[in-house]
Protein backbone atom coordinates (compact mmCIF):
# COMPACT_ATOMS: atom_id res chain seq x y z
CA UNK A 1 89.63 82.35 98.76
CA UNK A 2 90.60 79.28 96.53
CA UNK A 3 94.12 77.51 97.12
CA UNK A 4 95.21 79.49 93.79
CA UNK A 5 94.35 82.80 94.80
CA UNK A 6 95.82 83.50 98.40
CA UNK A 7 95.69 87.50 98.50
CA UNK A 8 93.61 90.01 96.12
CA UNK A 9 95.13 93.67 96.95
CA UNK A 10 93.42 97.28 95.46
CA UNK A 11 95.53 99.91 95.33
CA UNK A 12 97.96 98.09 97.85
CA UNK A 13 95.91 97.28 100.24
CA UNK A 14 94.16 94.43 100.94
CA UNK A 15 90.81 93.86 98.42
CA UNK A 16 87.88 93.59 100.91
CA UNK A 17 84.30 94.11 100.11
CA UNK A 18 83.27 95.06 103.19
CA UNK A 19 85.80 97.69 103.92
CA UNK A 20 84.28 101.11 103.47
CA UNK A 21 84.93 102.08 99.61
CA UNK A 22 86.29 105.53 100.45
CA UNK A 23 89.51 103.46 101.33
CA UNK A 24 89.89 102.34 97.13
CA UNK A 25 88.20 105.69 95.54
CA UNK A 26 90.70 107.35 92.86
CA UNK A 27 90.10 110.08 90.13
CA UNK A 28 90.32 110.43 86.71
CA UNK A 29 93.90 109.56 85.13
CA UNK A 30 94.99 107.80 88.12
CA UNK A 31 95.38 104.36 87.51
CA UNK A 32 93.86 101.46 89.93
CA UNK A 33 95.96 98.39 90.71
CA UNK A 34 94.89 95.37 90.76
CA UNK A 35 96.87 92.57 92.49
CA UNK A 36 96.53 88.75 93.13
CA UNK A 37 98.98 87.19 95.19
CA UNK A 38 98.98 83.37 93.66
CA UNK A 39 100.05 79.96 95.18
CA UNK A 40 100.29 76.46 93.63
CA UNK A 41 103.04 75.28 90.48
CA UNK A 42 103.26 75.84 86.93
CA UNK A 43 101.59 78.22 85.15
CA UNK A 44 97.99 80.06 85.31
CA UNK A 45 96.07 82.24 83.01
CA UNK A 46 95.31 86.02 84.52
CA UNK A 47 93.08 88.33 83.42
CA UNK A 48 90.77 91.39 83.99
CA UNK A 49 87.90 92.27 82.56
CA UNK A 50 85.97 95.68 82.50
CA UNK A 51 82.66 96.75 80.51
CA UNK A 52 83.67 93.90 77.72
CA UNK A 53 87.08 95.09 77.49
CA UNK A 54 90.38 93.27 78.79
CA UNK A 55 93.56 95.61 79.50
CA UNK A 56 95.56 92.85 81.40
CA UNK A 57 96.00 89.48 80.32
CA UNK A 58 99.21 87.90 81.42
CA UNK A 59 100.50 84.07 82.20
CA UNK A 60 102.48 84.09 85.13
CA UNK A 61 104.69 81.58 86.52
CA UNK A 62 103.34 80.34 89.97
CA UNK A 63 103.72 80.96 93.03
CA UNK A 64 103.88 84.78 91.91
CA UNK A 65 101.85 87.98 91.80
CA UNK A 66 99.58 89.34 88.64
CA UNK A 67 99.80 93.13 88.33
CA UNK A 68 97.04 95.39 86.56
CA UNK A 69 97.12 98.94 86.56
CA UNK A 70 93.54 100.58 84.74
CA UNK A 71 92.99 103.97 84.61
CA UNK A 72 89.65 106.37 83.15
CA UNK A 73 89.25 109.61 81.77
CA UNK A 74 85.90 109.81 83.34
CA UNK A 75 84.35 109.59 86.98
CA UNK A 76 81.70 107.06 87.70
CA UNK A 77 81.50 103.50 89.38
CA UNK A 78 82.91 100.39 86.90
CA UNK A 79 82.91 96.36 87.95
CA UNK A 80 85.95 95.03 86.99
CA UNK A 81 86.28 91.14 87.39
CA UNK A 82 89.21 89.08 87.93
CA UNK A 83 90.03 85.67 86.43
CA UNK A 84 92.32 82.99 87.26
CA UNK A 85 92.68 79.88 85.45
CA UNK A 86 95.57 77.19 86.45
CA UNK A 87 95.83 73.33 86.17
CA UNK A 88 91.78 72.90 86.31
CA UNK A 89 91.43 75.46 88.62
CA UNK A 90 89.51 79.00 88.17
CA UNK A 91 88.77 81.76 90.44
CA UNK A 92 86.89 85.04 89.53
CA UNK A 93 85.97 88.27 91.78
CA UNK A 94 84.48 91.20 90.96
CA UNK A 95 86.33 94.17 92.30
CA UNK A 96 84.40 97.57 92.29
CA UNK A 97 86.70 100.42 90.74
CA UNK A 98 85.07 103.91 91.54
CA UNK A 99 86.41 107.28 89.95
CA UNK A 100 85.52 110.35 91.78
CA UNK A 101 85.53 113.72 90.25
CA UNK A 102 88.39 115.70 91.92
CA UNK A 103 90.67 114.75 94.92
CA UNK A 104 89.06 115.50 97.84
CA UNK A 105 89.75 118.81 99.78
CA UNK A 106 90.44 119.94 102.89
């Protein structure tokens, strides 16, 4: 992580690649959240990106937290990335976001 970006959270738990994906799966209509936890003073520039698209773009007022919540109508596996800009500074990550079908059963 940078000095900017201290924490980056998926569904409210901590945003870890290696962690089995099962852990961040949702379905369709059920939104994702997408957190950074953000150090430093001043301002920075927040964003996500997904296939071109930006739903979240916000300036937030550090230290603080950037909150994104992105939903889909339709299963399948989307790369969302996540940009932070603030006093020179940039960070970006690119958080997997995979919609499964149904919820599971049993």
């Amino acid at each position: 992580m940078s000095r900017l970006v201290r924490l980056i959270k998926l569904n409210n738990l901590q945003y870890n690649t290696n962690r089995d994906p099962q852990v961040y799966r949702s379905v369709p209509k059920r939104p994702f959240r997408i957190q950074a936890v953000l150090d430093g003073s001043g301002t920075a520039r927040a964003k996500v990106e997904i296939d071109g698209t930006v739903p979240c773009n916000q300036s937030i007022d550090l230290p603080g937290t950037f909150t994104c919540d992105v939903g889909f109508d339709t299963p399948g596996v989307r790369v969302a990335t996540l940009f932070i800009e603030s006093a020179g500074e940039s960070f970006s990550r690119d958080i997997r976001l995979d919609v499964m079908e149904h919820d599971w059963i049993g």
